[in-house]
Protein backbone atom coordinates (compact mmCIF):
# COMPACT_ATOMS: atom_id res chain seq x y z
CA UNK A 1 0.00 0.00 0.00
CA UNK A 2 1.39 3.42 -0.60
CA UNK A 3 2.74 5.38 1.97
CA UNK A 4 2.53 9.01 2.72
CA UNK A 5 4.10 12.17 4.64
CA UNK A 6 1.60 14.47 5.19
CA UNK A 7 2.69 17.55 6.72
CA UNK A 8 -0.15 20.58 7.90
CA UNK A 9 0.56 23.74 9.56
CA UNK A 10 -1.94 25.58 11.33
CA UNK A 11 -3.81 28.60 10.78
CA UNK A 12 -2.01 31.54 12.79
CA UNK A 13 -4.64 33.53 13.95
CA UNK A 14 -4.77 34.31 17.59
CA UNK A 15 -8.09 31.54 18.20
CA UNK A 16 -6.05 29.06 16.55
CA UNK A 17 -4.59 27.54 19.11
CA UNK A 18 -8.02 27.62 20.76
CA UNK A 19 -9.40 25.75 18.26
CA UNK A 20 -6.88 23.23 17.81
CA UNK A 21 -7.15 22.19 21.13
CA UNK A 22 -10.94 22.34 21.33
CA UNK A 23 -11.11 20.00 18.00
CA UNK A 24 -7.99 17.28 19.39
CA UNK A 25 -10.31 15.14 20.85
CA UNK A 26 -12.26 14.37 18.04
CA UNK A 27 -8.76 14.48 16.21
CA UNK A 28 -7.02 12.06 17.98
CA UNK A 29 -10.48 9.60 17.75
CA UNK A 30 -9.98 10.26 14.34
CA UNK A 31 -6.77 8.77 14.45
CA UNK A 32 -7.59 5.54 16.65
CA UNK A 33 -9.58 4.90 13.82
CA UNK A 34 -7.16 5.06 11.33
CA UNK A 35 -4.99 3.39 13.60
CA UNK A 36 -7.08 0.37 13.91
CA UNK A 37 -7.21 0.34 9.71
CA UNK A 38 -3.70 0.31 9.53
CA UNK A 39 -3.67 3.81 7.74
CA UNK A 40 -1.82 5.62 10.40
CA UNK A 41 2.20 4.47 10.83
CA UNK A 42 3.34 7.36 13.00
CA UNK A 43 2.79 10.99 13.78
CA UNK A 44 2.46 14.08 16.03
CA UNK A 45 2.61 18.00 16.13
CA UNK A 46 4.88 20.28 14.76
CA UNK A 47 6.36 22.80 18.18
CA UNK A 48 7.18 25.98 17.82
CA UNK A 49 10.09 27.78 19.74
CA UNK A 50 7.39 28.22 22.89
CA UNK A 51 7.05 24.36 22.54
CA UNK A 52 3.42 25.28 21.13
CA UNK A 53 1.59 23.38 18.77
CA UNK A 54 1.39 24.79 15.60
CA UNK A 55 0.87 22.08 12.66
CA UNK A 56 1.51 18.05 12.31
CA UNK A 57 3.10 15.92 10.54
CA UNK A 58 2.15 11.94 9.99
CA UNK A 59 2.81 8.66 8.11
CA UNK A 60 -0.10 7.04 5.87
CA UNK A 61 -0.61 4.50 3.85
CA UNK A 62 -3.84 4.43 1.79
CA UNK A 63 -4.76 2.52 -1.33
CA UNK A 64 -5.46 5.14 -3.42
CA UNK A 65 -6.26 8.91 -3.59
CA UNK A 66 -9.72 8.69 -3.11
CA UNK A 67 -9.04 6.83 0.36
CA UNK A 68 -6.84 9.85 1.04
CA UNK A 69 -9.64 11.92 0.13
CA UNK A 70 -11.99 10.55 1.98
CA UNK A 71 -10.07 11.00 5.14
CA UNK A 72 -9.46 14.75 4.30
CA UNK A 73 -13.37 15.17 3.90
CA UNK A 74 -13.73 13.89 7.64
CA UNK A 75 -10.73 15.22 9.22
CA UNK A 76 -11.65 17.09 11.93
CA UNK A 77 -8.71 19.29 12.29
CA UNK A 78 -9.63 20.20 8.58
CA UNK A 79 -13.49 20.67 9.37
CA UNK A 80 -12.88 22.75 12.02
CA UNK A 81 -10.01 25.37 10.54
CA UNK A 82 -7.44 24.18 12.60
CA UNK A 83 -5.14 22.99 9.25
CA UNK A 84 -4.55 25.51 6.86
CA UNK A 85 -2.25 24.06 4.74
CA UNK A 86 -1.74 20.30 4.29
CA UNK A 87 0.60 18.84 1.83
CA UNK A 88 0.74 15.04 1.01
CA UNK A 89 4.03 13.21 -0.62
CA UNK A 90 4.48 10.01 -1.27
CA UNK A 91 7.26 8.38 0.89
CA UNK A 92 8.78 4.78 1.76
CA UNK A 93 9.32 3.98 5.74
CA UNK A 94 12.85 2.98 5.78
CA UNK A 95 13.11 -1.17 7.07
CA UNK A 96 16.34 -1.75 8.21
């Protein structure tokens, strides 16, 4: 199955935060599910300086685009304005 790095940064307004952290819950149930699918390999937010959230960055694998699409339409980090920017590249976990 391919793999993917996806890599979203947050929307920097001064509620972002706020929402991010309002919307994790339903985030990180998000990603239980995915978990259980075998979509989700690894992952976790992006710090800044202040050791503040401010974007994440995770390891897929999906079968196709349209699965990755489908999880974008119910992502609630997406739904909720906490991701501003997401981009998706196609990448190979290194087995050693």
């Amino acid at each position: 199955m391919p793999q993917y790095l996806i890599t979203a940064l947050d929307y920097t307004d001064d509620q972002a935060l706020d929402r991010r952290m309002a919307t994790r819950p339903a985030h990180l149930e998000m990603v239980k599910k995915l978990k259980a699918s075998g979509n989700f390999i690894l992952g976790g937010a992006m710090l800044s300086p202040e050791e503040k959230m401010k974007g994440s960055t995770m390891v897929m694998e999906f079968e196709n685009e349209a699965a990755i699409q489908q999880w974008l339409d119910q992502e609630p980090y997406l739904l909720q304005k906490v991701w501003e920017k997401v981009d998706i590249t196609l990448f190979k976990v290194a087995t050693v």
